[in-house]
Protein backbone atom coordinates (compact mmCIF):
# COMPACT_ATOMS: atom_id res chain seq x y z
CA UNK A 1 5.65 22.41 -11.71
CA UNK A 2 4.55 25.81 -10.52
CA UNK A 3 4.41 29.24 -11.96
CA UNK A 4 5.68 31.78 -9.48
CA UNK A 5 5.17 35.49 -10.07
CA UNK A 6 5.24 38.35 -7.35
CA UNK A 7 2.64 37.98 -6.20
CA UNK A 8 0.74 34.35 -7.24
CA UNK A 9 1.92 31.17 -6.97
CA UNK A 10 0.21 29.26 -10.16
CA UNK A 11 0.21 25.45 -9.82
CA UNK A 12 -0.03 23.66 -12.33
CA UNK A 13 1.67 25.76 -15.23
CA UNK A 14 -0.53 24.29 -17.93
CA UNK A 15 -4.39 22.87 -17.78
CA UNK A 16 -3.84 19.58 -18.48
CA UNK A 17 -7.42 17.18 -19.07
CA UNK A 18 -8.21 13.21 -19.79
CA UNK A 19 -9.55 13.70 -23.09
CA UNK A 20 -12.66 11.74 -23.81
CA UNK A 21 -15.39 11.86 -26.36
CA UNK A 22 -18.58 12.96 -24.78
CA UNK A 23 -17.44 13.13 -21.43
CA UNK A 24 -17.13 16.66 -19.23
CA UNK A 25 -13.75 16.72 -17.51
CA UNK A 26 -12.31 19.03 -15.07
CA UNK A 27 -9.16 19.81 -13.60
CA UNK A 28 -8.02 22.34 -10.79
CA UNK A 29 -5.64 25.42 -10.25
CA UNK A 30 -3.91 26.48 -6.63
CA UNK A 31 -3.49 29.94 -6.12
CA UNK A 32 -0.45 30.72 -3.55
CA UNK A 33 -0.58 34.35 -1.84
CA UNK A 34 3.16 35.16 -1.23
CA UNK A 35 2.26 38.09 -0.56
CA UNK A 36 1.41 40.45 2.55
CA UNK A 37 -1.55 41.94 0.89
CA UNK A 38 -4.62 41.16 -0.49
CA UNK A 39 -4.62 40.07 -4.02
CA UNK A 40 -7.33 40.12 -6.84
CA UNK A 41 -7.33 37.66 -9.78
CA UNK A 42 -9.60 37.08 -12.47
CA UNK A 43 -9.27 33.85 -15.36
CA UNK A 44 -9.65 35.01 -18.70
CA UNK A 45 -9.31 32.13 -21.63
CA UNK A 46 -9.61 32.24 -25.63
CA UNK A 47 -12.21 29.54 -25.85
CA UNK A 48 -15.22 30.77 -23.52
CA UNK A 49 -17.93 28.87 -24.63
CA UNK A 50 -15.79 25.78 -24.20
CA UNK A 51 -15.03 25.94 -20.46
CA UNK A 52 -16.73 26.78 -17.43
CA UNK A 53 -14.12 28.43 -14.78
CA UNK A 54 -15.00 28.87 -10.88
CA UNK A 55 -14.61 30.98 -9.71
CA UNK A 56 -13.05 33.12 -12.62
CA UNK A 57 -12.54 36.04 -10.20
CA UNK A 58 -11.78 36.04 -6.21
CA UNK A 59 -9.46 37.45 -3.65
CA UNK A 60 -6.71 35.33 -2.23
CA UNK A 61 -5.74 36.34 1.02
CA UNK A 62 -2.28 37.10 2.59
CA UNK A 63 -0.58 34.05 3.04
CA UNK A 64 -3.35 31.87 1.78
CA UNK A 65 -4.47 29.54 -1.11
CA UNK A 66 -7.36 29.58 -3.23
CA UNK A 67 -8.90 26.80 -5.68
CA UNK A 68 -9.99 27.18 -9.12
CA UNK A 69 -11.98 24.28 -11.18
CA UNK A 70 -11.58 24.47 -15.20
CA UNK A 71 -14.18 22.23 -16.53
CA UNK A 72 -14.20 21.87 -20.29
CA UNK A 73 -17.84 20.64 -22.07
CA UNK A 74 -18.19 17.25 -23.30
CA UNK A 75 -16.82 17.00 -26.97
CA UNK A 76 -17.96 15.57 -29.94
CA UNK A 77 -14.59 15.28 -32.11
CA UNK A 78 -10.85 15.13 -30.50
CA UNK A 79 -8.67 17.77 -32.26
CA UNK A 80 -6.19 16.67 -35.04
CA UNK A 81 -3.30 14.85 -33.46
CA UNK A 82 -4.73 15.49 -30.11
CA UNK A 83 -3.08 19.16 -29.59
CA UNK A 84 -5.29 22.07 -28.57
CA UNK A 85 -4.48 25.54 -28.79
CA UNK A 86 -6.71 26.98 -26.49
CA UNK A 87 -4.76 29.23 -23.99
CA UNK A 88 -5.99 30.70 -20.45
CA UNK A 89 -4.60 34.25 -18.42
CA UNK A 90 -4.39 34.87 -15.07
CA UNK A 91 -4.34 38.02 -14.06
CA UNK A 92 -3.63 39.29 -10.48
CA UNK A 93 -3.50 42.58 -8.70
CA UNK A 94 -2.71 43.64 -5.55
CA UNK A 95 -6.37 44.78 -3.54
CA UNK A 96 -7.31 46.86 -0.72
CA UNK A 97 -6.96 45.84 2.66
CA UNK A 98 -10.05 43.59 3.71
CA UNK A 99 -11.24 43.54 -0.29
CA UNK A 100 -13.88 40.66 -1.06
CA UNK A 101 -15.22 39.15 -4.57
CA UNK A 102 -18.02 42.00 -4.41
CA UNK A 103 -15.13 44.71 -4.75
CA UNK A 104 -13.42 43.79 -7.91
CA UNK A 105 -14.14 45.52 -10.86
CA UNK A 106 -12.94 45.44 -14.35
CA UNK A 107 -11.16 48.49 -13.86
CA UNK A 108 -8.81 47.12 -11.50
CA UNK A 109 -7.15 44.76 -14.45
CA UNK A 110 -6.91 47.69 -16.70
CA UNK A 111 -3.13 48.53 -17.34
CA UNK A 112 -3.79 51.51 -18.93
CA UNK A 113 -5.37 53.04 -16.36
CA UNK A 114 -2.06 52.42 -14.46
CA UNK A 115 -2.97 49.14 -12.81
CA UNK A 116 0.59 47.10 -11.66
CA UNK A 117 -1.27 43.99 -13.28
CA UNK A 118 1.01 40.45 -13.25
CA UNK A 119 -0.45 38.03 -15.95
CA UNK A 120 0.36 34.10 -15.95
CA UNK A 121 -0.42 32.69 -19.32
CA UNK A 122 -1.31 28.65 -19.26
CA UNK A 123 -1.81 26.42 -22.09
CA UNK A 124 -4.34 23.93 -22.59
CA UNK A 125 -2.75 20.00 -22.84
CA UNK A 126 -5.01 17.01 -23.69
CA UNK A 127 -3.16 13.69 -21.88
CA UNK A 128 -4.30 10.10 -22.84
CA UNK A 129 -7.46 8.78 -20.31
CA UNK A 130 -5.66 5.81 -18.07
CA UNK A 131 -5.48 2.25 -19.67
CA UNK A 132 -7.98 -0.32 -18.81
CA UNK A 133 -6.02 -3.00 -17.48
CA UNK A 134 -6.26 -5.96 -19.85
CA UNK A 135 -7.80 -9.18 -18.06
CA UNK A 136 -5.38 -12.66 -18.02
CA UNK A 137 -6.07 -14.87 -21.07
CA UNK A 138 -7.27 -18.33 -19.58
CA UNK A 139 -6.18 -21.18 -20.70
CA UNK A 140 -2.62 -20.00 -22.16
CA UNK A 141 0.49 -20.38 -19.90
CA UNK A 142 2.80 -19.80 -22.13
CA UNK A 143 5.78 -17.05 -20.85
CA UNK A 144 3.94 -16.60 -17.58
CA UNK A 145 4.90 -17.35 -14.60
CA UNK A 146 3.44 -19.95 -12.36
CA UNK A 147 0.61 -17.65 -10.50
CA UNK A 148 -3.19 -17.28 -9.46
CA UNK A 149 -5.07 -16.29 -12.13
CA UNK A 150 -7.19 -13.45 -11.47
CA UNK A 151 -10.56 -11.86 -12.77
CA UNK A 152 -11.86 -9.09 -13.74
CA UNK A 153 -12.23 -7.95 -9.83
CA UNK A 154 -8.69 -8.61 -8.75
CA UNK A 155 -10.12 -11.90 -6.60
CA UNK A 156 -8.25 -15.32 -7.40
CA UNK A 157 -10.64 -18.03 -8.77
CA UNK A 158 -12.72 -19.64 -5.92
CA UNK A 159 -11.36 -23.50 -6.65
CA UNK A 160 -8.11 -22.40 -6.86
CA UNK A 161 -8.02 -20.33 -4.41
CA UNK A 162 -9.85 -23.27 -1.80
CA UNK A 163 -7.49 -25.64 -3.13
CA UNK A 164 -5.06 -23.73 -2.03
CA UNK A 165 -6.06 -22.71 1.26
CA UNK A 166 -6.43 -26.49 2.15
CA UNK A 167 -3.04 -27.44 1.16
CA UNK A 168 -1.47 -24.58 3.40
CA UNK A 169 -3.98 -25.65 6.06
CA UNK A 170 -2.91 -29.43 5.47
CA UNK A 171 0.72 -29.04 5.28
CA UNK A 172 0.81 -26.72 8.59
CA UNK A 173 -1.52 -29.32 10.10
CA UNK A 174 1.48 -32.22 9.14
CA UNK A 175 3.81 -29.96 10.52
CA UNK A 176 2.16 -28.94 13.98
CA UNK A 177 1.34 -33.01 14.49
CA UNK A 178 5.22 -33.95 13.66
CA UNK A 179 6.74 -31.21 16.23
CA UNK A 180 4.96 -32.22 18.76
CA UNK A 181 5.13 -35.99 18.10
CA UNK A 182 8.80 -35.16 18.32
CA UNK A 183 8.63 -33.02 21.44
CA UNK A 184 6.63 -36.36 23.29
CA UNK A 185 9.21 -39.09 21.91
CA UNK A 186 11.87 -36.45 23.97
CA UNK A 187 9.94 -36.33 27.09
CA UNK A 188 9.92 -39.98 26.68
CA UNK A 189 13.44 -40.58 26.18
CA UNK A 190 14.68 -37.99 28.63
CA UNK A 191 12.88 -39.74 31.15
CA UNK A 192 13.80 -43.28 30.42
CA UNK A 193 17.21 -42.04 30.99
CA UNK A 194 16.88 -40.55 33.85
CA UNK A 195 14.70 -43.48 35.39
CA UNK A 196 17.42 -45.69 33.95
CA UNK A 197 20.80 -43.58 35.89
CA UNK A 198 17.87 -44.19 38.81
CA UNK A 199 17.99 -47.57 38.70
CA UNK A 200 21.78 -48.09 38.05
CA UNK A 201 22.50 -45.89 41.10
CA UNK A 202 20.04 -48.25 43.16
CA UNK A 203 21.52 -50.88 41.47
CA UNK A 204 25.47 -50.18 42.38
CA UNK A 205 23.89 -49.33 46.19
CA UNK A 206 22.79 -52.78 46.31
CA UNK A 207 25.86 -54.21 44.95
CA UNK A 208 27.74 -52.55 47.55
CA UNK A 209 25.25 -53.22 50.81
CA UNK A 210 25.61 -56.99 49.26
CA UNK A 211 29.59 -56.87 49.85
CA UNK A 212 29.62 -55.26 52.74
CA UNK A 213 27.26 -58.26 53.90
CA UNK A 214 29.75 -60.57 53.20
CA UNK A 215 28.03 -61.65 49.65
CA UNK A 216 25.24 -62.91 51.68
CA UNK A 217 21.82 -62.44 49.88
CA UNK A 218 22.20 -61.52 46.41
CA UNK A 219 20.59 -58.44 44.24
CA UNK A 220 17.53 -58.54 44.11
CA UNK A 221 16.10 -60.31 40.77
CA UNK A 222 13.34 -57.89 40.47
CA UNK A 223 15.88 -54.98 40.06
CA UNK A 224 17.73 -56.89 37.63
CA UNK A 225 14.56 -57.31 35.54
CA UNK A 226 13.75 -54.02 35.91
CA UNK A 227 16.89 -52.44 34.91
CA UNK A 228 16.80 -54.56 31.51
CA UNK A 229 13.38 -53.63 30.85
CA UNK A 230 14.23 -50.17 30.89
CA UNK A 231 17.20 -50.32 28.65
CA UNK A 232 15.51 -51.77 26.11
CA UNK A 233 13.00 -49.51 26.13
CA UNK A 234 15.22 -46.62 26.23
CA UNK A 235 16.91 -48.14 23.21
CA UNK A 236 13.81 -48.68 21.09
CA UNK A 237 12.93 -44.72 21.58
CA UNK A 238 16.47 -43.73 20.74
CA UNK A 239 15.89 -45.35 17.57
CA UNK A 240 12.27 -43.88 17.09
CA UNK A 241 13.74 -40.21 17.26
């Protein structure tokens, strides 16, 4: 959430840091120049010799942002129920045309002097430093749900993980094979059949050049042979698929 004055835009409203023991931490500020003119700021806080601030003074230009870095020093002790009371002001003012960092003075944040000076007060907030997540017991199943088990790095456990892989690899193996076993048996049978309405239309030709022969001669036995070859055969791959 963001602090929003007339003529800074303050985001975040409050400093908020990981607390750790021993460990420097820093967090950031975004200055937000609504403004039309050049504006001046300078970072004041209660605690000095705790933080380091940069930069604590600068010029934000019209229309622009600017960056500051709060970095508190490593402590030794966290504070009684982790609440800190250290507080931080921001102080802006609007500058002269084309101002840099070597113009400001002190005198410009001087309201007595008659200085329009807009101040943005932030509090200090200590947050809890993220969770370690805590690795999978092995050996215990027990209200989990059937899943790899991973370590420490997030990677499933080699054996498992081959085992795995070749039952996928074996089961879309089975399944490639029986498609196209099935896709041959219906080339087979489709042809059979159509080889077989061959024959029966050769067959009923014959029959008919026989009558109109006056019964002389007879169908051949070969095409008789051949015609029950074929419908047997057709039948036995009907029954295969």
């Amino acid at each position: 959430m963001a602090t929003t004055g007339d003529l800074l835009v303050i985001e975040p409203q409050e400093l908020q840091f990981p607390f750790e023991l021993r460990k420097q931490i820093s967090c950031s500020l975004q200055l937000l120049n609504k403004t039309d003119n050049y504006v001046a700021f300078k970072v004041k806080t209660t605690n000095p010799k705790k933080y380091c601030v940069r930069p604590n003074t600068g010029i934000v230009l019209p229309g622009s942002t600017s960056n500051i870095v709060v970095t508190m020093q490593a402590q030794k002790e966290a504070p009684p129920d982790m609440q800190c009371k250290d507080k931080f002001l921001l102080q802006s003012v609007i500058a002269a045309p084309g101002a840099t960092t070597k113009d400001i003075s002190p005198e410009m944040f001087n309201k007595e002097s008659g200085h329009d000076v807009e101040e943005c007060k932030l509090r200090v907030v200590y947050v809890p430093p993220p969770q370690p997540v805590s690795p999978v017991q092995e050996g215990s199943d027990e209200g989990s749900s059937p899943r790899a088990s991973f370590s420490d790095n997030g990677i499933a456990n080699a054996s498992e993980f081959t085992a795995a892989s070749r039952s996928y690899v074996d089961s879309h193996d089975n399944s490639f094979e029986t498609r196209a076993l099935i896709s041959k048996l219906t080339d087979e049978r489709n042809s059979a059949i159509q080889l077989h309405k061959q024959l029966q239309l050769e067959l009923e030709l014959l029959r008919r050049q026989t009558s109109n022969r006056g019964g002389g001669g007879g169908i051949p036995l070969m095409y008789v042979v051949l015609v029950g070859l074929i419908g047997i055969f057709l039948g036995y791959l009907v029954k295969r698929s």
